[in-house]
Protein backbone atom coordinates (compact mmCIF):
# COMPACT_ATOMS: atom_id res chain seq x y z
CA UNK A 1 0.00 0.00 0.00
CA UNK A 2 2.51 2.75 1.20
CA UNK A 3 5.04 1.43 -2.02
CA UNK A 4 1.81 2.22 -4.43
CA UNK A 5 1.00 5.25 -3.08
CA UNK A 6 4.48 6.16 -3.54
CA UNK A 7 4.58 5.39 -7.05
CA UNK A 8 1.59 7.31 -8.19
CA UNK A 9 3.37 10.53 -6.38
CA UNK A 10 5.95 9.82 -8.52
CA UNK A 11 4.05 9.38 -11.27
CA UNK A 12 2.16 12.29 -11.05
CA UNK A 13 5.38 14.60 -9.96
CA UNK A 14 6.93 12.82 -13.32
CA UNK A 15 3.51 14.40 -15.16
CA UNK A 16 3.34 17.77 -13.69
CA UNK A 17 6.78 17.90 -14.66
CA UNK A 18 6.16 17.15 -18.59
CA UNK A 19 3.02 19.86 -18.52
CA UNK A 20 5.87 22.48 -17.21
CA UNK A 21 8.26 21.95 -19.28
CA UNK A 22 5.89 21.98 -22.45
CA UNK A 23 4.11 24.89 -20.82
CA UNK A 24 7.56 26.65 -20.38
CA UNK A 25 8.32 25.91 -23.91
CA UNK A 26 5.16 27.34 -25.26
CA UNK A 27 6.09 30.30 -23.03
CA UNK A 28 9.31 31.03 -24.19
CA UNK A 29 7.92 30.66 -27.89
CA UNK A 30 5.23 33.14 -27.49
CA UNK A 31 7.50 35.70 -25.54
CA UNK A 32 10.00 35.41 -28.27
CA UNK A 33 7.34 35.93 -31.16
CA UNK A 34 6.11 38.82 -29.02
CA UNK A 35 9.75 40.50 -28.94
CA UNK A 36 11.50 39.55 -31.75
């Protein structure tokens, strides 16, 4: 029980993770389009 709980944290840290970086990506992009 405690191990699987464990994993989906991890999981779902590994997830969050993904959305930022392709959120911070998409950021970058449009702030770069803005300025340049």
């Amino acid at each position: 029980m405690c191990y699987n709980i464990s994993a989906t944290i991890r999981y779902k840290n590994k997830k969050i993770q993904r959305n930022l970086m392709i959120f911070g990506t998409l950021e970058v992009g449009t702030f770069y389009r803005f300025f340049l």
